[in-house]
Protein backbone atom coordinates (compact mmCIF):
# COMPACT_ATOMS: atom_id res chain seq x y z
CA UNK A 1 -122.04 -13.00 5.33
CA UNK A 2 -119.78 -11.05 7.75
CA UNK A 3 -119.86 -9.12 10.57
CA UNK A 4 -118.11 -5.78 11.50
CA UNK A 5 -118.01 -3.84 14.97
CA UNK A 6 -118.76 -0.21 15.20
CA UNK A 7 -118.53 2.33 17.99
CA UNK A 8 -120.97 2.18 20.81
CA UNK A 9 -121.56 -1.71 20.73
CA UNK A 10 -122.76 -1.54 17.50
CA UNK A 11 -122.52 -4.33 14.33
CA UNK A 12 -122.75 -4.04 11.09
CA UNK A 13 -123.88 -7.10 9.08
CA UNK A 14 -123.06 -7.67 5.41
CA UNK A 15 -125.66 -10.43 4.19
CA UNK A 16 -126.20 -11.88 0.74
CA UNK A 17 -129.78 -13.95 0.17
CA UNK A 18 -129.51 -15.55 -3.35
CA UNK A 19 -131.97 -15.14 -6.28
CA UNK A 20 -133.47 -18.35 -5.81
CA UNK A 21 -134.42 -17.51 -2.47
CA UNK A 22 -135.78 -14.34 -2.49
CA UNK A 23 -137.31 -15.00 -5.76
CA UNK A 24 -140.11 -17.33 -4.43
CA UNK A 25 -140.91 -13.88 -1.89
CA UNK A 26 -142.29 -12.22 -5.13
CA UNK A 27 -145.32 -13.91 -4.75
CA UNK A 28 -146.13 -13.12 -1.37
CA UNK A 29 -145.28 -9.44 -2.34
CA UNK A 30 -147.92 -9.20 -5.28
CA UNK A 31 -150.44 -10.79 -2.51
CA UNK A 32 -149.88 -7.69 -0.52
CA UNK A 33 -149.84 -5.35 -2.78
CA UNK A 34 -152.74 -6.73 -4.65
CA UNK A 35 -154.65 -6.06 -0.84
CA UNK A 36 -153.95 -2.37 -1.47
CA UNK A 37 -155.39 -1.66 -5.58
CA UNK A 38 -158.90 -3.01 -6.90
CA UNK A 39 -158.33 -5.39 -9.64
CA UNK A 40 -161.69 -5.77 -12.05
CA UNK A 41 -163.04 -10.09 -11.11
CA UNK A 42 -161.00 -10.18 -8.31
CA UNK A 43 -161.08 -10.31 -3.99
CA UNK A 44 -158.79 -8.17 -2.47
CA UNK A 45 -155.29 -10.10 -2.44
CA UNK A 46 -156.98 -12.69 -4.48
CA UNK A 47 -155.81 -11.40 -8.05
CA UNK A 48 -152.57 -13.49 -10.28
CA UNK A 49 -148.98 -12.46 -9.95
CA UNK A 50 -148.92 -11.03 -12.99
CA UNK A 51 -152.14 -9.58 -13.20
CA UNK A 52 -150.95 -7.38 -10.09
CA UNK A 53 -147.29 -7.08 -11.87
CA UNK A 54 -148.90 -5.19 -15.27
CA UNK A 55 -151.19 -3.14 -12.87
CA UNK A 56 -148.04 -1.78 -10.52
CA UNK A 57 -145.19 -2.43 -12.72
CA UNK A 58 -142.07 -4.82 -12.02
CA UNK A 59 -139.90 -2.78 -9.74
CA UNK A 60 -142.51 -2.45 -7.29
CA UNK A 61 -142.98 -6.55 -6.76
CA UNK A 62 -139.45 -6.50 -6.84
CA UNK A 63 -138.64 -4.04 -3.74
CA UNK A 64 -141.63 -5.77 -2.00
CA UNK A 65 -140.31 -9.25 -2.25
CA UNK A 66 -136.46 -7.38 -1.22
CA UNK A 67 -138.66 -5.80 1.79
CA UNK A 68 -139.77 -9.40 2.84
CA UNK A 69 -136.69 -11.76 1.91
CA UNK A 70 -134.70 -8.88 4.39
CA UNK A 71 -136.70 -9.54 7.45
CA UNK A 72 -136.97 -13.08 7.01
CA UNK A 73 -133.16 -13.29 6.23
CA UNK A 74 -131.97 -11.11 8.62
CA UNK A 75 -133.99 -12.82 11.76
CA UNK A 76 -132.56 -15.99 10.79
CA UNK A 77 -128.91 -14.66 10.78
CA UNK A 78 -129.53 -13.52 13.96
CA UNK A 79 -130.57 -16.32 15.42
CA UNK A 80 -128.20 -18.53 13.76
CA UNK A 81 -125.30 -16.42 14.81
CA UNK A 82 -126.95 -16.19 18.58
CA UNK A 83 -126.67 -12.31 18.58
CA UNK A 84 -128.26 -9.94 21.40
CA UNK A 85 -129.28 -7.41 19.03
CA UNK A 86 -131.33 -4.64 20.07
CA UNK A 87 -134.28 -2.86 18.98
CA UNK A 88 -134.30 -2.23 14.86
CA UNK A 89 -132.03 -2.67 12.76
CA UNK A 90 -130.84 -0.16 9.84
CA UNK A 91 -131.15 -1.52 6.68
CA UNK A 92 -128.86 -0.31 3.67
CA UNK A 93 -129.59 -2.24 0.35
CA UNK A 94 -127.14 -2.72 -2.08
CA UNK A 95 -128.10 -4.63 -4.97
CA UNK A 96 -131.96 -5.34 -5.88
CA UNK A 97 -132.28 -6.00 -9.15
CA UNK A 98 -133.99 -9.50 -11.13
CA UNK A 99 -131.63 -12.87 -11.17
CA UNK A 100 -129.48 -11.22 -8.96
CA UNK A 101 -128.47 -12.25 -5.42
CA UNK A 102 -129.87 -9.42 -2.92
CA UNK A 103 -127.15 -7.63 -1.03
CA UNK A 104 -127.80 -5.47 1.88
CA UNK A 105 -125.93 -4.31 5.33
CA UNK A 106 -127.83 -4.20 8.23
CA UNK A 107 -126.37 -2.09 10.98
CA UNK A 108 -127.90 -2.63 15.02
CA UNK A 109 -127.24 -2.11 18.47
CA UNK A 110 -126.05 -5.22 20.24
CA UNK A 111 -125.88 -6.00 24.14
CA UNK A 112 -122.55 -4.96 25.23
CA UNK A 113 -119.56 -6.89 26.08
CA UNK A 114 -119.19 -5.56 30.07
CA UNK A 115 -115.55 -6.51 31.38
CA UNK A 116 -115.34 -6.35 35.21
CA UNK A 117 -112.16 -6.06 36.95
CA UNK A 118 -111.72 -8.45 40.04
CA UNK A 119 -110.32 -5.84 42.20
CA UNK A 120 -113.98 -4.84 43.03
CA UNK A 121 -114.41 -7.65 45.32
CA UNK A 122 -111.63 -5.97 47.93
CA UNK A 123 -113.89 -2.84 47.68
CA UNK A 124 -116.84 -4.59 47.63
CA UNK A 125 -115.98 -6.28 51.00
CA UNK A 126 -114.54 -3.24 52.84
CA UNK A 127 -118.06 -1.54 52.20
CA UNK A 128 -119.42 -4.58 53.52
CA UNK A 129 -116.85 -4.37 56.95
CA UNK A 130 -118.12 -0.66 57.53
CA UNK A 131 -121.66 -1.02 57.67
CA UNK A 132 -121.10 -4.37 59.61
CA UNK A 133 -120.66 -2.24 62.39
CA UNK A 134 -123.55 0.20 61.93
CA UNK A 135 -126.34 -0.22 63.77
CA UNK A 136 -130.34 0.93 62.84
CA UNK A 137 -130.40 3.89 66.09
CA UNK A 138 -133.89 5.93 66.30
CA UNK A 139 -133.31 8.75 69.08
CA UNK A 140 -135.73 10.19 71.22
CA UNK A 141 -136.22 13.47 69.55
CA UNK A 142 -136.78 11.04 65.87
CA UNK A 143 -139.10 8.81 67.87
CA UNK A 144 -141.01 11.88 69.10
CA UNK A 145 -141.35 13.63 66.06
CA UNK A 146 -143.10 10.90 64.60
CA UNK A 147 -145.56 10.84 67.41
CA UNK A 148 -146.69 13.98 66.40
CA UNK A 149 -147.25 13.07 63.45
CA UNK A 150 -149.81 9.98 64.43
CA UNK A 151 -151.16 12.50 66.95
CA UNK A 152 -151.98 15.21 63.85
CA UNK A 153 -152.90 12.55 61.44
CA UNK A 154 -155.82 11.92 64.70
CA UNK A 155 -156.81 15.75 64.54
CA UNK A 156 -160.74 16.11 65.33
CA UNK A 157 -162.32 19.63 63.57
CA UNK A 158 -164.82 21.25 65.78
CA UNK A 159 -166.13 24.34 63.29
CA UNK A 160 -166.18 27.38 65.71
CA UNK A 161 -168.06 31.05 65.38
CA UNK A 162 -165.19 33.23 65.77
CA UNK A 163 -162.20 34.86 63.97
CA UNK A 164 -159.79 32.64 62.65
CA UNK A 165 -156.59 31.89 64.43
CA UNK A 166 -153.14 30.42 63.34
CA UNK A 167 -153.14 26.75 63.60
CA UNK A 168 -157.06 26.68 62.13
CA UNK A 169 -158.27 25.27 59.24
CA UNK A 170 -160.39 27.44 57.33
CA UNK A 171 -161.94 26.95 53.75
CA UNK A 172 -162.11 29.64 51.33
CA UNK A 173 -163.15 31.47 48.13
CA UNK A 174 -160.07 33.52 46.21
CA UNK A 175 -158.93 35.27 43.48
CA UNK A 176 -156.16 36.30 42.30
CA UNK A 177 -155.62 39.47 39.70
CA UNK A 178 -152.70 41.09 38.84
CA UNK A 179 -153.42 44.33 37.05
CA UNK A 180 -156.88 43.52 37.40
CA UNK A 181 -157.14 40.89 35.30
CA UNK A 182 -157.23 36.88 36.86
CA UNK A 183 -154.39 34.57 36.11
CA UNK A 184 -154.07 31.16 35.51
CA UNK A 185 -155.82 29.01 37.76
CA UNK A 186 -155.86 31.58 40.31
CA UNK A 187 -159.34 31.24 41.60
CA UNK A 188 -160.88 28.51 44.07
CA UNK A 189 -163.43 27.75 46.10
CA UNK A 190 -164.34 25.96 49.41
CA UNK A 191 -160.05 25.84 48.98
CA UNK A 192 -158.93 24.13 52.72
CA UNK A 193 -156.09 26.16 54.18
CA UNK A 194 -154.30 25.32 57.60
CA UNK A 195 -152.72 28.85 58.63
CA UNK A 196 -149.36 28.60 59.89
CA UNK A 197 -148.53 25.80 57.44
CA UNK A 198 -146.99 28.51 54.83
CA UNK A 199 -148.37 26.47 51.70
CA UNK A 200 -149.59 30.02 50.18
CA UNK A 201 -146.77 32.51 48.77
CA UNK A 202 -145.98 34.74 52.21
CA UNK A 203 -148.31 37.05 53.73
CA UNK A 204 -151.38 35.24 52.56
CA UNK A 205 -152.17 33.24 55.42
CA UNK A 206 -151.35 35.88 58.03
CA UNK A 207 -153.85 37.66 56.19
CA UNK A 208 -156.70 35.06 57.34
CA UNK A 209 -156.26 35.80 60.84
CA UNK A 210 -158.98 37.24 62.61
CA UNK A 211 -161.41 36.18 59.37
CA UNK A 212 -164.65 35.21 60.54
CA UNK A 213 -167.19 32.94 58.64
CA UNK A 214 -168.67 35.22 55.70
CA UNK A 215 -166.03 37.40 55.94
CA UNK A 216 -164.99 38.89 52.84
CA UNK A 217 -161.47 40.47 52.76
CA UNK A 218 -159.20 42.26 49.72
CA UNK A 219 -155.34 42.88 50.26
CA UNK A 220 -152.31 42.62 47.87
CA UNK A 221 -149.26 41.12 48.06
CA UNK A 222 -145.88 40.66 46.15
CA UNK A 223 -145.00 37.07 44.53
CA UNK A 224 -141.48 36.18 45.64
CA UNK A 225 -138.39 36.63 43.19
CA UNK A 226 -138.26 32.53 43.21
CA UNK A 227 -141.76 31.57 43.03
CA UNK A 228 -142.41 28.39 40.27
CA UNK A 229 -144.21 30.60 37.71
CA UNK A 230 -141.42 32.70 36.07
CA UNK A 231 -144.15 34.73 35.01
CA UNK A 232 -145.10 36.42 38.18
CA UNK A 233 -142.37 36.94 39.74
CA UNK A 234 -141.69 40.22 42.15
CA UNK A 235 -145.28 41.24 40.90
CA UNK A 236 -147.90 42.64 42.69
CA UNK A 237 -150.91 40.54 42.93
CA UNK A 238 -154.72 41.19 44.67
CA UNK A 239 -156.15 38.48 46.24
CA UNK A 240 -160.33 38.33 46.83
CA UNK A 241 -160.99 36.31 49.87
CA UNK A 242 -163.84 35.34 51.48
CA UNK A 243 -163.99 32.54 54.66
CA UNK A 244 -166.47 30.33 54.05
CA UNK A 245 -165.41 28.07 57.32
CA UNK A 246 -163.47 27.98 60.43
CA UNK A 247 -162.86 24.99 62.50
CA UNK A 248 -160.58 24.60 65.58
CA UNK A 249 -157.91 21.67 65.11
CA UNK A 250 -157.65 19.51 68.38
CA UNK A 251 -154.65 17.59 68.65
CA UNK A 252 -154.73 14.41 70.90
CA UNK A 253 -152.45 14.59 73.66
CA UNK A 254 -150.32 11.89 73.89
CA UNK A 255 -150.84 10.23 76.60
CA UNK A 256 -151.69 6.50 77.78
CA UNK A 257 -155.09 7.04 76.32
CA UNK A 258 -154.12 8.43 73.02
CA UNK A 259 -151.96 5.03 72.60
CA UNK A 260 -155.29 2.63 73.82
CA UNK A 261 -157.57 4.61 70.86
CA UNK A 262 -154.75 3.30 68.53
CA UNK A 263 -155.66 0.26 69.17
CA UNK A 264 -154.25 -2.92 71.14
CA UNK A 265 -151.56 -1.02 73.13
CA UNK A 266 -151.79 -1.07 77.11
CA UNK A 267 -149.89 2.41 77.39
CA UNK A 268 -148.14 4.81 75.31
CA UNK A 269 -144.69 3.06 76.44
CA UNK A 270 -146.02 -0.05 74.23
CA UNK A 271 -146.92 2.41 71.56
CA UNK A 272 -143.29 3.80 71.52
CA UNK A 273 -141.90 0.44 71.75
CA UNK A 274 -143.99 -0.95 68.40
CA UNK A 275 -143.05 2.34 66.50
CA UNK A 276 -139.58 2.16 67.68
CA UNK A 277 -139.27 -1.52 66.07
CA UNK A 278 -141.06 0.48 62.73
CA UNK A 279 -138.60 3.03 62.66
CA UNK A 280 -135.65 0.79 63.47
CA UNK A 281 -137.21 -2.16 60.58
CA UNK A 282 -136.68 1.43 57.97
CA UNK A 283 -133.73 2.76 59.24
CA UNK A 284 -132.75 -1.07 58.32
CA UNK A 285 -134.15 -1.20 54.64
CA UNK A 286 -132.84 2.57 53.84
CA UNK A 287 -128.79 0.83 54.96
CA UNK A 288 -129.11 -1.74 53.00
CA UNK A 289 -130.14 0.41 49.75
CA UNK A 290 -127.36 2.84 50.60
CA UNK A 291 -125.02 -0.54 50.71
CA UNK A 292 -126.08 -1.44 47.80
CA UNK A 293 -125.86 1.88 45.91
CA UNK A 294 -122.35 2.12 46.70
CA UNK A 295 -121.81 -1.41 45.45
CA UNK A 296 -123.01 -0.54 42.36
CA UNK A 297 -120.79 3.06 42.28
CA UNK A 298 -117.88 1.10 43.31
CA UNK A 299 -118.17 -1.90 40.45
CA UNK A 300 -118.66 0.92 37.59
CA UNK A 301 -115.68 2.55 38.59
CA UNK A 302 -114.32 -1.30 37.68
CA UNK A 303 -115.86 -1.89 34.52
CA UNK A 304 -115.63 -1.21 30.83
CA UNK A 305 -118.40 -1.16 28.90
CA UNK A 306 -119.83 0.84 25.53
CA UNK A 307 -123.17 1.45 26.22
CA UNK A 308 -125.34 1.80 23.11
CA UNK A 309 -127.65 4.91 22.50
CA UNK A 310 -130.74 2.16 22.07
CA UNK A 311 -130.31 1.48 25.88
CA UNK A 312 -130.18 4.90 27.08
CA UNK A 313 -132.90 5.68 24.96
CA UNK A 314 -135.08 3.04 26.16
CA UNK A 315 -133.92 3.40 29.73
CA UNK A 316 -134.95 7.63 29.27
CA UNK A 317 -138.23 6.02 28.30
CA UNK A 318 -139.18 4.23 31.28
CA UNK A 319 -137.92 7.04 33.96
CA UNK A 320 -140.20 9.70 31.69
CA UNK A 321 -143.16 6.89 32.16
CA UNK A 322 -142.03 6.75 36.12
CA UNK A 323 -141.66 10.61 36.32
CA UNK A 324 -145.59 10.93 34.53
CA UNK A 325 -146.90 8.46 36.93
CA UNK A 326 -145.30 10.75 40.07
CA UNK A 327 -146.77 13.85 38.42
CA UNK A 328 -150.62 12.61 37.56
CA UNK A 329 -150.24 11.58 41.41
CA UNK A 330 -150.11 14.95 42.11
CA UNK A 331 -152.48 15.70 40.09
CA UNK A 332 -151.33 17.13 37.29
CA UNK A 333 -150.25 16.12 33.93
CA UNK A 334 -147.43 16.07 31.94
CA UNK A 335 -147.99 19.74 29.46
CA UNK A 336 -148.38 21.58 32.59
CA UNK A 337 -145.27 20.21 34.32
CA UNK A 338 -143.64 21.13 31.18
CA UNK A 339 -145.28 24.32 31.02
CA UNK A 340 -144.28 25.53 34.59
CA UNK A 341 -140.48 24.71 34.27
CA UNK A 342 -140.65 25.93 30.65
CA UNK A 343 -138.94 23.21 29.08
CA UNK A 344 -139.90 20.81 25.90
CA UNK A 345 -139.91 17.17 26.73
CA UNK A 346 -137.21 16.44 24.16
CA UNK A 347 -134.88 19.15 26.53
CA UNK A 348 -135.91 17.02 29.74
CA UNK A 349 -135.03 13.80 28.15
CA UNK A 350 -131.55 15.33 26.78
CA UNK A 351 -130.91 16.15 30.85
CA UNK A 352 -131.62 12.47 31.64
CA UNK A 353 -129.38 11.59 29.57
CA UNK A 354 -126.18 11.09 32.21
CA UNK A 355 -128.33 9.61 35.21
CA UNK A 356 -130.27 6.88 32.08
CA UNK A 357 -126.81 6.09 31.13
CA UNK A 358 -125.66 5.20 35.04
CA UNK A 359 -128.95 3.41 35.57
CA UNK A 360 -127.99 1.14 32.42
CA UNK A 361 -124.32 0.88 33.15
CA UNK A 362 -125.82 -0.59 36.49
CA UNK A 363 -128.05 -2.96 35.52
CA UNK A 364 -125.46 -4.26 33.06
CA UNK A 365 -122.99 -4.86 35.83
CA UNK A 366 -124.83 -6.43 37.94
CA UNK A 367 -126.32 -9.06 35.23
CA UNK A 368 -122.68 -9.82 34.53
CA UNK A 369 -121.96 -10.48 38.34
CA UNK A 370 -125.39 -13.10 37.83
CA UNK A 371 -123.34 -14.65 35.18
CA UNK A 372 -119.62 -14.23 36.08
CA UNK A 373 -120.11 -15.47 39.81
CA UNK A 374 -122.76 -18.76 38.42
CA UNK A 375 -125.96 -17.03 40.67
CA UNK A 376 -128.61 -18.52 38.36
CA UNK A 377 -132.49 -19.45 39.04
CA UNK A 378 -134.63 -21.92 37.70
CA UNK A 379 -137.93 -21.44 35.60
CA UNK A 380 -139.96 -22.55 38.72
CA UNK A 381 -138.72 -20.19 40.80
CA UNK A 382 -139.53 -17.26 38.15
CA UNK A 383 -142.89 -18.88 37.60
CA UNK A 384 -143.54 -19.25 41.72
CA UNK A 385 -142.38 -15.32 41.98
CA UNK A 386 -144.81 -14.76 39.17
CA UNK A 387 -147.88 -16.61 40.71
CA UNK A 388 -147.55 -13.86 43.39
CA UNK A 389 -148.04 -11.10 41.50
CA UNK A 390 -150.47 -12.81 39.94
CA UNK A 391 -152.07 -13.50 42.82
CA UNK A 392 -152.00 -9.57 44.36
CA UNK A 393 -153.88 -8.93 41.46
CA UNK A 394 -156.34 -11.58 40.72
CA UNK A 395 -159.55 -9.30 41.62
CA UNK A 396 -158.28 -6.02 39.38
CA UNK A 397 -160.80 -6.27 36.74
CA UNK A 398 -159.74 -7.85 32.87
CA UNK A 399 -156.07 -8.03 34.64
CA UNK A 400 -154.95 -11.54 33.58
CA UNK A 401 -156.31 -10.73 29.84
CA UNK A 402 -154.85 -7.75 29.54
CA UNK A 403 -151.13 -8.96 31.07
CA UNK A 404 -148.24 -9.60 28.90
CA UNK A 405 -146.88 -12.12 30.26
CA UNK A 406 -143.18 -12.46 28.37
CA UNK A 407 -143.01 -8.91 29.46
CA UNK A 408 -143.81 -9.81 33.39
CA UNK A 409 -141.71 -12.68 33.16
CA UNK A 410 -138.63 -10.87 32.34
CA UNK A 411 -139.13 -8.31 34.61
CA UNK A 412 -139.52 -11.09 37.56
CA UNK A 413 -136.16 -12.63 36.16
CA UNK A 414 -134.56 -9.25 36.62
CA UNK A 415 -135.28 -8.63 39.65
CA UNK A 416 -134.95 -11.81 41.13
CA UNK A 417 -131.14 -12.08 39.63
CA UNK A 418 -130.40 -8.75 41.11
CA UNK A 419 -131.76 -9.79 44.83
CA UNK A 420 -129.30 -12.63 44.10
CA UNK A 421 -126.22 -10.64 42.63
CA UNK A 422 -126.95 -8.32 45.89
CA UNK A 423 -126.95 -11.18 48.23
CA UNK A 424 -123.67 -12.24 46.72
CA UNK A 425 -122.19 -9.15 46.95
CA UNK A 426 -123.29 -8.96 51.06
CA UNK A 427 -121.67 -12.54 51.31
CA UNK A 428 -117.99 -11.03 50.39
């Protein structure tokens, strides 16, 4: 057995299992195969080795056994040799044949050998001398803003009998044809629309002004040259509408008062003050990511590493599972997403590619930091972290049966090292 290194941290593996070995896998293989034919007198994977041998022939016990003797012969080279191999391997067999010694290569992805120059600690701590003197500042006109925003997430709506007016909310029924025929979900009803918020393609909502409950209305408009749906653009649409209801939106003032029906604040002074402290505590967190996003740029420009394709793959995997879950919140799936930008998901996954491969460089320079720089944890810490999760989620329904729990405990290890490479990093 030997070993030979390829491009892109990958290994090739040259491995010999002798006859006598892989010869005692040739009963196991007739087993199997015996599962898959009906022999007359005889259970399913019940029926003699050579009973199963004159019904398929030779060869076929012979590659089964090969099949079997590989797997069990490559895991344990693996593990003898302590290699970080990932995902499946490639298996190229080179001699199968009866009373001779099996010979096969196995080619795989292993984890990377990451070599981090130690110049990135004088970067590392003149990133951590600028934002030393930054401070977490919310002005008056931030503070404000988000005042408003409390004040219109408090909006009462009083439904009124008169034409509608910007700043309303009004529900309606529309269509939408373009040579007279209705596109894609371009009809709605009871559909709420706040005029003056501009959510419709321009003109629409100005057209709701002066609309009165039952009102029925038909105007056309153009689509704009960038609007989403290539589809329509610069065309000329009709649009059906009729108001079904109009309510009046009444803003709070802000005022003393409006901070008291928040709840226990004496005056709107004490209401700034605790959303001050909110905005200052996130001004806080957001710093510290953008610290530790330029760690991270600033190490990679220090380190050498072949990063192989199974990573990036895998890594294009989980942000397409992130990306889904950000969609479906939206409410709407995957094919249509596709649909709209008209792209396959193969062609988004191929423009991942470059940001997947920074995202794995990352995480593979900051688990060498863990180990380079000694910040290790213990099992009980892992397990404590763990619990807590655990915990958060003990009343989700078939939770703890349906939990992998290698797969959760990793995950915790990850991101526990990482809080502790970071807090290393903020120490230089």
């Amino acid at each position: 057995m030997n070993d030979k290194k390829l491009p892109k941290s990958k290994i090739e593996l040259s491995i010999t299992v002798p006859w006598s070995e892989w010869e005692k896998y040739l009963d196991s293989a007739a087993e199997e195969v015996s599962k898959e034919i009906k022999i007359s007198g005889f259970r399913p994977g019940k029926a003699p080795r050579k009973m199963v041998e004159q019904k398929v022939g030779r060869g076929v016990l012979l590659n089964n056994a090969a099949e079997l003797a590989v797997q069990k012969s490559y895991v344990d080279y693996v593990t003898k040799e302590k290699l970080d191999v990932i995902g499946s391997p490639e298996i190229e067999l080179k001699t199968i044949a009866e009373g001779k010694d099996l010979e096969y290569v196995a080619r795989t992805a292993v984890m990377p050998e990451v070599t981090v120059d130690e110049k990135y600690k004088k970067s590392i701590a003149k990133i951590n001398q600028e934002y030393k003197n930054k401070k977490s500042e919310v002005s008056e006109e931030e503070l404000q803003l988000e005042l408003e925003k409390l004040a219109n997430s408090r909006t009462k709506l009083v439904t009124v009998r008169r034409g509608a007016q910007k700043n309303d909310s009004v529900e309606v029924d529309f269509a939408v044809l373009v040579g007279g025929v209705p596109i894609e979900n371009g009809t709605s009803k009871n559909h709420p629309v706040v005029i003056g918020k501009e959510v419709f393609i321009p003109g629409f909502e100005d057209n709701l002004v002066g609309m009165q409950e039952g009102e029925e209305k038909e105007f056309e408009l153009e689509f704009p040259a960038d609007y989403h749906n290539q589809n329509l653009q610069e065309k000329k649409a009709t649009f059906k509408v009729k108001v079904n209801l109009v309510q009046e939106r009444q803003v709070p003032e802000i005022n003393d008062e409006f901070a008291k029906s928040l709840g226990n604040f004496a005056d709107l002074e004490a209401l700034k003050k605790n959303m001050r402290s909110g905005l200052e505590h996130e001004q806080a967190h957001k710093m510290r990511e953008s610290q530790r996003n330029e760690y991270v740029e600033k190490i990679i420009e220090n380190t050498q590493v072949e990063i192989p394709e199974a990573l990036i793959h895998e890594e294009i995997h989980k942000m397409f599972h992130e990306f889904e879950q950000q969609i479906q919140s939206m409410g709407m799936n995957m094919d249509q997403y596709l649909g709209q930008i008209k792209k396959k998901k193969e062609e988004l996954e191929k423009d991942w590619e470059p940001n997947a491969a920074k995202r794995v460089k990352s995480a593979l320079v900051l688990n060498k930091i863990v180990k380079k720089e000694g910040v290790s944890l213990t099992a009980k810490e892992i397990e404590e972290e763990m619990n807590k999760t655990l915990q958060y989620y003990k009343d989700v329904k078939d939770f703890a049966k349906n939990i992998d729990m290698e797969r959760l405990y990793n995950y915790t290890k990850g991101v526990m090292e990482n809080e502790k490479a970071f807090k290393y990093l903020e120490s230089l």
